[in-house]
Protein backbone atom coordinates (compact mmCIF):
# COMPACT_ATOMS: atom_id res chain seq x y z
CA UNK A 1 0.00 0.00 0.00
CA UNK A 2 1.31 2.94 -1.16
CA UNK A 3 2.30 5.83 1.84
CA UNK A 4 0.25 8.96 1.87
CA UNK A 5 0.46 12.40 3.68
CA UNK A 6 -2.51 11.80 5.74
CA UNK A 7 -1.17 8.58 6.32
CA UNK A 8 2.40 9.71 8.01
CA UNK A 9 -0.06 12.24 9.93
CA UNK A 10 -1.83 9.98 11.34
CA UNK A 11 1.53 8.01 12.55
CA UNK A 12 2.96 10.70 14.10
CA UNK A 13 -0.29 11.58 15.98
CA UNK A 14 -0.37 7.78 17.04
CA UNK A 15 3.25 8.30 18.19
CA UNK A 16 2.36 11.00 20.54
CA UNK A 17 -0.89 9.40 21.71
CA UNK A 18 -3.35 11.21 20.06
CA UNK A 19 -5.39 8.85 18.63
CA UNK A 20 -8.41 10.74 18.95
CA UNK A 21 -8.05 13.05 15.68
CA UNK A 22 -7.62 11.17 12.83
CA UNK A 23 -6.64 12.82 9.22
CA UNK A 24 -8.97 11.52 5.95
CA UNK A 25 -7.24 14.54 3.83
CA UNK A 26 -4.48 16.55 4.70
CA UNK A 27 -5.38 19.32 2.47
CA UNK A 28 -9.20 20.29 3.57
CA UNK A 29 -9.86 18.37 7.20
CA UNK A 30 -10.31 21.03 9.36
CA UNK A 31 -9.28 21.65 13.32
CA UNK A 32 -6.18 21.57 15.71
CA UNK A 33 -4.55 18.60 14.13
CA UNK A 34 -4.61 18.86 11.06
CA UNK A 35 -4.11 22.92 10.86
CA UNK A 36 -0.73 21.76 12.91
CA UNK A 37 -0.18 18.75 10.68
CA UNK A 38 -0.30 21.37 7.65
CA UNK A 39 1.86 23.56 9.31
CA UNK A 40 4.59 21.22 10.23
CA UNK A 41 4.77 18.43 7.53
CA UNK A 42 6.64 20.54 5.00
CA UNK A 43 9.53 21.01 7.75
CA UNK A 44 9.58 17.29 9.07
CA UNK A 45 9.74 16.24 5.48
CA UNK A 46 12.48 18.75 4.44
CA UNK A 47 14.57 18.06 7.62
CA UNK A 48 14.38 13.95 7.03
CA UNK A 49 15.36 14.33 3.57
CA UNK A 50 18.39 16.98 4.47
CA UNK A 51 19.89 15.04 7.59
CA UNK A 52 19.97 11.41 6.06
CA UNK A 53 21.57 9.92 2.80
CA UNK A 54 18.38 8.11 1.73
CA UNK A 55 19.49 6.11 -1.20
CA UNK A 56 15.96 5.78 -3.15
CA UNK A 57 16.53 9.37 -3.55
CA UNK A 58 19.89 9.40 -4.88
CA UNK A 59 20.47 11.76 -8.02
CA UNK A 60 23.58 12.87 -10.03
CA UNK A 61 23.51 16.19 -12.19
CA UNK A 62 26.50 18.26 -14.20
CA UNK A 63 26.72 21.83 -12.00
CA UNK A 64 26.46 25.13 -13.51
CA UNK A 65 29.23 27.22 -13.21
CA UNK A 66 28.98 30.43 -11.39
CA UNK A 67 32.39 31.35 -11.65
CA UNK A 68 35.89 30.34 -12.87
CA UNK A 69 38.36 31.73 -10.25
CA UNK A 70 41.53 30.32 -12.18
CA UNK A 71 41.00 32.90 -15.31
CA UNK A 72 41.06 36.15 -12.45
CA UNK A 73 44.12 37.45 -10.74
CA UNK A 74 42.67 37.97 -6.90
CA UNK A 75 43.69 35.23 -4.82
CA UNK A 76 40.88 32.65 -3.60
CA UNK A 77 40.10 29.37 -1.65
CA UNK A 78 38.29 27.59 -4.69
CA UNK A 79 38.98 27.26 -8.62
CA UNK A 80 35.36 27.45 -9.73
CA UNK A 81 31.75 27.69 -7.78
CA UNK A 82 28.62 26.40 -9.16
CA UNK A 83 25.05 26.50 -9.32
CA UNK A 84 23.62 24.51 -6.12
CA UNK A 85 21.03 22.51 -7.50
CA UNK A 86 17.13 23.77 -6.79
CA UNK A 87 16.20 20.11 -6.10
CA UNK A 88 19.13 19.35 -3.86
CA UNK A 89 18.45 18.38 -0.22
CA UNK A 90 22.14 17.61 0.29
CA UNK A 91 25.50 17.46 -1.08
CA UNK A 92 27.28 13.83 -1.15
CA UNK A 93 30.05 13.93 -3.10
CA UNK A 94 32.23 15.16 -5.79
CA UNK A 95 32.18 12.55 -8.83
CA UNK A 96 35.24 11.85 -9.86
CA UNK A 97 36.48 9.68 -13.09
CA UNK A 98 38.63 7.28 -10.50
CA UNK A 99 35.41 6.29 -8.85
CA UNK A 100 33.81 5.78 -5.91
CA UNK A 101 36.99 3.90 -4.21
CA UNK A 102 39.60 7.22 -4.81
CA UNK A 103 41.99 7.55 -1.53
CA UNK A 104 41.69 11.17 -2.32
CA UNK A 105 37.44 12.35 -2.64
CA UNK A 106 37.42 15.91 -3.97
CA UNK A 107 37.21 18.25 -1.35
CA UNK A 108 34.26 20.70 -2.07
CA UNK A 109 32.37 23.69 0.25
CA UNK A 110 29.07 25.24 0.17
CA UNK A 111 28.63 28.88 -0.11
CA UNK A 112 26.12 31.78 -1.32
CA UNK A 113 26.14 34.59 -3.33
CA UNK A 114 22.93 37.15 -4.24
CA UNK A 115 21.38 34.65 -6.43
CA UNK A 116 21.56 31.14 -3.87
CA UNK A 117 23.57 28.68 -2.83
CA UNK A 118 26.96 27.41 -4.20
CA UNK A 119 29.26 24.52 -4.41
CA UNK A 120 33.12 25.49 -4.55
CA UNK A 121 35.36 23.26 -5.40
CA UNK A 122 38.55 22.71 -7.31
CA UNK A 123 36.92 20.30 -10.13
CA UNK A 124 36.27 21.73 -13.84
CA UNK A 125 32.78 20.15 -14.48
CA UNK A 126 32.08 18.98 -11.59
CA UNK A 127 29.38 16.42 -11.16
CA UNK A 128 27.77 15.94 -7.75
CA UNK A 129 25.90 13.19 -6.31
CA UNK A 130 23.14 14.42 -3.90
CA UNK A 131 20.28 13.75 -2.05
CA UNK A 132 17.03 15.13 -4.21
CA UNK A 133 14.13 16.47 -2.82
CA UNK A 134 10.76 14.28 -2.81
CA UNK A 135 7.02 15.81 -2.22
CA UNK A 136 5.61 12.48 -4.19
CA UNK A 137 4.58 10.40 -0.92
CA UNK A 138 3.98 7.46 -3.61
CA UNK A 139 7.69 7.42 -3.76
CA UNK A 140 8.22 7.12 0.22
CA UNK A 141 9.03 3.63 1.40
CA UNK A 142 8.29 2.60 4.84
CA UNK A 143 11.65 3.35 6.75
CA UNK A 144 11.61 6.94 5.23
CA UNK A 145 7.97 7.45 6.51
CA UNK A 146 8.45 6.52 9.34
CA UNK A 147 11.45 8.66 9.85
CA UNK A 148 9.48 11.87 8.57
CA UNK A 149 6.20 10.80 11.01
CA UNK A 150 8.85 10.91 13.71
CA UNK A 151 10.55 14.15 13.13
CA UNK A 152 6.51 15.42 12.53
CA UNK A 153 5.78 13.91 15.79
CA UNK A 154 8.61 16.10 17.56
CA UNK A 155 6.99 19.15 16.40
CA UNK A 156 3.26 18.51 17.44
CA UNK A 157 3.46 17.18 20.81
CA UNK A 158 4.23 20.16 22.30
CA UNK A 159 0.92 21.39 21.56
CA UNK A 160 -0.71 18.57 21.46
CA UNK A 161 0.55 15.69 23.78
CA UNK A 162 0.16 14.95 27.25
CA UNK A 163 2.92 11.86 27.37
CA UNK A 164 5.89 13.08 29.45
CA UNK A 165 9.22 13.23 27.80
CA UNK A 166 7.53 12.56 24.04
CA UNK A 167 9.60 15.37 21.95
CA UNK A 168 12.93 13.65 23.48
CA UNK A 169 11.65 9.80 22.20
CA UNK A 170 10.32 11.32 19.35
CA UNK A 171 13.63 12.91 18.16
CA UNK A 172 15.62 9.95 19.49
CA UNK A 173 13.11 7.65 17.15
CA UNK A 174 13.77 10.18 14.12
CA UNK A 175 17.90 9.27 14.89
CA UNK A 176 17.04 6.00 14.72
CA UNK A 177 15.63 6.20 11.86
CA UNK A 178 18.49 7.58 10.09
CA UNK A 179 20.93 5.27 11.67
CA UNK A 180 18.91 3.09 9.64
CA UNK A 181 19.52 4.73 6.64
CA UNK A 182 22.89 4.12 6.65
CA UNK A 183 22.25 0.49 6.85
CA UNK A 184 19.64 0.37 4.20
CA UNK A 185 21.82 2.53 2.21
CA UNK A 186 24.85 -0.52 2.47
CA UNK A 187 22.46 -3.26 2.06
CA UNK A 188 21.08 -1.52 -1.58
CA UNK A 189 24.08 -1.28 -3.13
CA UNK A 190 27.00 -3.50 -4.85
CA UNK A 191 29.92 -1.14 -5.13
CA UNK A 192 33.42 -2.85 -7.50
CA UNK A 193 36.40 -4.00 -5.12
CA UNK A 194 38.89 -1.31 -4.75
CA UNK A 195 42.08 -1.38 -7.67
CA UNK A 196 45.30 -2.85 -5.52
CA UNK A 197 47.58 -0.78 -4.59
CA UNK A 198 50.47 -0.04 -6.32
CA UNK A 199 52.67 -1.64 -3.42
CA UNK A 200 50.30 -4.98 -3.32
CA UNK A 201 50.83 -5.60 -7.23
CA UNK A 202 54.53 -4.84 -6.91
CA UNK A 203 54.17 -7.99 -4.54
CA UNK A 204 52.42 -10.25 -6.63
């Protein structure tokens, strides 16, 4: 069964006891829940999606540059900065043509200017993996809704829960949550064996 907003609502009202008000439509129910539901879903899903390295929602794009700082004379940190990208909820990595396995990932830096955000870094083209931004709830498996019903359940039960100590288990639930990321995120995956070293095939 496919997740839905009113769904993860509804968990994260459970998770603070509420069980009382339940949501049919996030968009038109009326009252205290879901006027706070409304108000706080946006920021529980944003946060779950910027804090964790969900790998269902693992993108790769080409940045726009901003600026090349190797063809001016004033001294600076970076060679180039780039466009950060509108549906970017985080910053992985630099891609680099060695791979995945390099001893040496590029070192990059976020930054802004008058326009938004940017990436510095000292790679020409630079291609980022990163984290991309969701709203589709079809897309949401079950460990990533129940991450962003935690995180949602942090920010209701102050007004709405009676349960002692419920903002601390929520947000130590959301942690959890991500901790399980991490594993989900090993367990999805089946990267090539790192090249030998030079030293190891001198040995052979």
């Amino acid at each position: 069964m496919p997740y839905t907003n009113a769904i993860i609502c509804n968990m994260a009202l459970g998770h603070i006891g509420v069980n009382s008000a339940v949501i049919a439509d996030l968009d038109t129910d009326t009252g205290k829940a879901a006027d706070l539901c409304r108000l706080y879903f946006q920021p529980a899903l944003d946060a779950a999606l910027e804090d964790f390295a969900w790998p269902e929602f693992t993108a790769y794009r080409t940045l726009g540059l901003v600026q090349d700082f190797t063809a001016v004379t004033t001294p600076h940190d970076w060679d180039y900065s780039y466009r950060y990208p509108e549906d970017c909820a985080n910053v992985r990595r630099v891609v680099l043509t060695s791979g995945r396995n390099t001893p040496n990932p590029a070192p990059f830096s976020l930054g802004v200017d008058d326009t938004g955000r940017l990436i510095y870094t000292d790679e020409e083209d630079a291609i980022v993996e990163y984290g991309k931004r969701v709203s589709n709830p079809v897309l949401f498996g079950a460990l990533f809704s129940e991450a962003v019903s935690w995180k949602l359940a942090s920010f209701l039960a102050p007004s709405m829960s009676r349960i002692k100590g419920i903002v601390e288990l929520a947000l130590k639930m959301y942690v959890l949550m991500g901790a399980r990321a991490e594993v989900k995120s090993g367990n999805e995956r089946q990267l090539p064996k790192p090249n030998d070293s030079e030293f190891t095939r001198e040995r052979e």
